[in-house]
C-alpha atoms as a PDB file:
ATOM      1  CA  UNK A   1     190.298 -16.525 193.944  1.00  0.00           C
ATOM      2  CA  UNK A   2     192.294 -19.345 195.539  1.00  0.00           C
ATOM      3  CA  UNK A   3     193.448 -23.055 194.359  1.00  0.00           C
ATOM      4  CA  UNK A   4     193.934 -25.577 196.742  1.00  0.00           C
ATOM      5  CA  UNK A   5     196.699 -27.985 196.522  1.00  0.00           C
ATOM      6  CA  UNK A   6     198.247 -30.803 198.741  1.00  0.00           C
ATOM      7  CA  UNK A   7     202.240 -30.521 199.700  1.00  0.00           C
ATOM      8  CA  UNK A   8     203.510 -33.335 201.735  1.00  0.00           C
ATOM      9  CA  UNK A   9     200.335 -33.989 203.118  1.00  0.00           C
ATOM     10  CA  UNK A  10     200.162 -29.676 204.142  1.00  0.00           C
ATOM     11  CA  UNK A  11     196.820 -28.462 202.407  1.00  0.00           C
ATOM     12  CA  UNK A  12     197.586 -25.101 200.654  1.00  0.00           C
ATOM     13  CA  UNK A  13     195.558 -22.049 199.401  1.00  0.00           C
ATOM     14  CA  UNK A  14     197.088 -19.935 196.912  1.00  0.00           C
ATOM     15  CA  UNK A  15     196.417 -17.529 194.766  1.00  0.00           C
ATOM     16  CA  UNK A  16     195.397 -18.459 190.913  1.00  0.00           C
ATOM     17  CA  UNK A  17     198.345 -18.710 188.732  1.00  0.00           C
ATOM     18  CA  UNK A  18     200.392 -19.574 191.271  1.00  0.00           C
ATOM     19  CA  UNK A  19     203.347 -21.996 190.725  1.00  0.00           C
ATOM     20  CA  UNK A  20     205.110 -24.700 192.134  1.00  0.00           C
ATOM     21  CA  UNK A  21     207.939 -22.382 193.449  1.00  0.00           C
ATOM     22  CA  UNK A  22     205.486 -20.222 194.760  1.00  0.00           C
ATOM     23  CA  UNK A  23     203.949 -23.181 196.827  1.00  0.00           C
ATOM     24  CA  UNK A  24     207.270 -24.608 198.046  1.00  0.00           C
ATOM     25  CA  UNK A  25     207.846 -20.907 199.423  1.00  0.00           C
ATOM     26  CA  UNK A  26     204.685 -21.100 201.362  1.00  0.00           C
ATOM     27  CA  UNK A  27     205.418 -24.247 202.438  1.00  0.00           C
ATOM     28  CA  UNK A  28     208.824 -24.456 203.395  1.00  0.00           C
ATOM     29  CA  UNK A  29     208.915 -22.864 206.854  1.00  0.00           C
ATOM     30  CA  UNK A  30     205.904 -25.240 208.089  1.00  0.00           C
ATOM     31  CA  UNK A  31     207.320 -28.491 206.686  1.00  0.00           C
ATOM     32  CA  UNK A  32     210.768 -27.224 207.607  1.00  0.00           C
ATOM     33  CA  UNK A  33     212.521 -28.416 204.979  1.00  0.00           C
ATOM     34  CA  UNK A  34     215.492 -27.135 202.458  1.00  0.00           C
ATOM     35  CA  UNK A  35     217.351 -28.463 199.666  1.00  0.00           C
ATOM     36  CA  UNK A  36     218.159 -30.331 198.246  1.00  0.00           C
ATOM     37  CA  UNK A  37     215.138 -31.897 196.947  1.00  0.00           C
ATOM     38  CA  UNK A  38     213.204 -33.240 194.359  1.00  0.00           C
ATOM     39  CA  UNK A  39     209.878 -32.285 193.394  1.00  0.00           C
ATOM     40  CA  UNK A  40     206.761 -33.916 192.046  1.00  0.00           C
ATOM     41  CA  UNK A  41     203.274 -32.586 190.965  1.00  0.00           C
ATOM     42  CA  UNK A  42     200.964 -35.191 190.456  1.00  0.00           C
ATOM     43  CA  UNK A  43     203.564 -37.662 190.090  1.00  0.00           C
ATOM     44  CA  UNK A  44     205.247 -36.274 187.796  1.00  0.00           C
ATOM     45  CA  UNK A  45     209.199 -34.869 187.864  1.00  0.00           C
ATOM     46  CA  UNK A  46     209.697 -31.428 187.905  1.00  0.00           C
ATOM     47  CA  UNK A  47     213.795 -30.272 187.458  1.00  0.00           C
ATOM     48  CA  UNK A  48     214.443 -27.215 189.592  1.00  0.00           C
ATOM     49  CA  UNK A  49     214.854 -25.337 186.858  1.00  0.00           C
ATOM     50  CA  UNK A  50     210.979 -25.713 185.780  1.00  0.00           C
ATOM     51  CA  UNK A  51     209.874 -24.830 189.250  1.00  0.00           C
ATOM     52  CA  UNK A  52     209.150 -20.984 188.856  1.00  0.00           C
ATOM     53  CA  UNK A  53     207.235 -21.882 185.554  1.00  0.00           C
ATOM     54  CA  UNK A  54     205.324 -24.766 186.473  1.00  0.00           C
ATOM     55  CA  UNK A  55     201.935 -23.285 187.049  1.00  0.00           C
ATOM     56  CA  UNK A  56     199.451 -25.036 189.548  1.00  0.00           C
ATOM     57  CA  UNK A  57     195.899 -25.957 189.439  1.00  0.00           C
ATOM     58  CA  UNK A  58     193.643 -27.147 192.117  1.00  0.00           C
ATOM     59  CA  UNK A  59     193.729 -30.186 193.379  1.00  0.00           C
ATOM     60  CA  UNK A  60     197.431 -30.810 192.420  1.00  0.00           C
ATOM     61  CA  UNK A  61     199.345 -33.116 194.792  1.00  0.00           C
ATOM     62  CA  UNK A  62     203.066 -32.158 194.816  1.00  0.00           C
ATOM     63  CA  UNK A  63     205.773 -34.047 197.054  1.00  0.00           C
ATOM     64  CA  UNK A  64     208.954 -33.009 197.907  1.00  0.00           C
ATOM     65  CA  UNK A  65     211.448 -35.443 198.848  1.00  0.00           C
ATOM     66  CA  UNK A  66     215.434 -34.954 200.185  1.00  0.00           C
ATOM     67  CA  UNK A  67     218.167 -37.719 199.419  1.00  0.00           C
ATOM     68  CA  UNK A  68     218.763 -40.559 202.198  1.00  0.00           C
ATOM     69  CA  UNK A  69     222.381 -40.256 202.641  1.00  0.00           C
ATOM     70  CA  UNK A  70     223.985 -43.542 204.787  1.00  0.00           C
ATOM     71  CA  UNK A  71     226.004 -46.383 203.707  1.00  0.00           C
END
């Protein structure tokens, strides 16, 4: 079985009990991104430290966004 989430706009199907780590993995090398970064499912914060353990359901929108550096 699969769930189906949104990341950055990039649909996603992953396996059940997958987590948000697990989806920015997937999703990295198509959205081409790195960190630093914060991450959101659903509008909601998740630290870095929660990302392994956050699991995912489908239907879950997560964003990642990088710092704007610039004076």
């Amino acid at each position: 079985m699969t769930l189906n989430v949104t990341l950055n706009d990039l649909s996603l199907a992953l396996p059940v009990g997958s987590t948000l780590a697990d989806a920015i993995g997937a999703a990295a090398p198509q959205l081409q991104i790195a960190p630093p970064f914060a991450a959101s499912v659903n509008g909601d914060f998740v630290p870095k430290a929660r990302h392994a353990q956050h699991a995912l359901n489908t239907g879950d929108r997560i964003a990642l966004v990088q710092p704007v550096v610039g004076g």
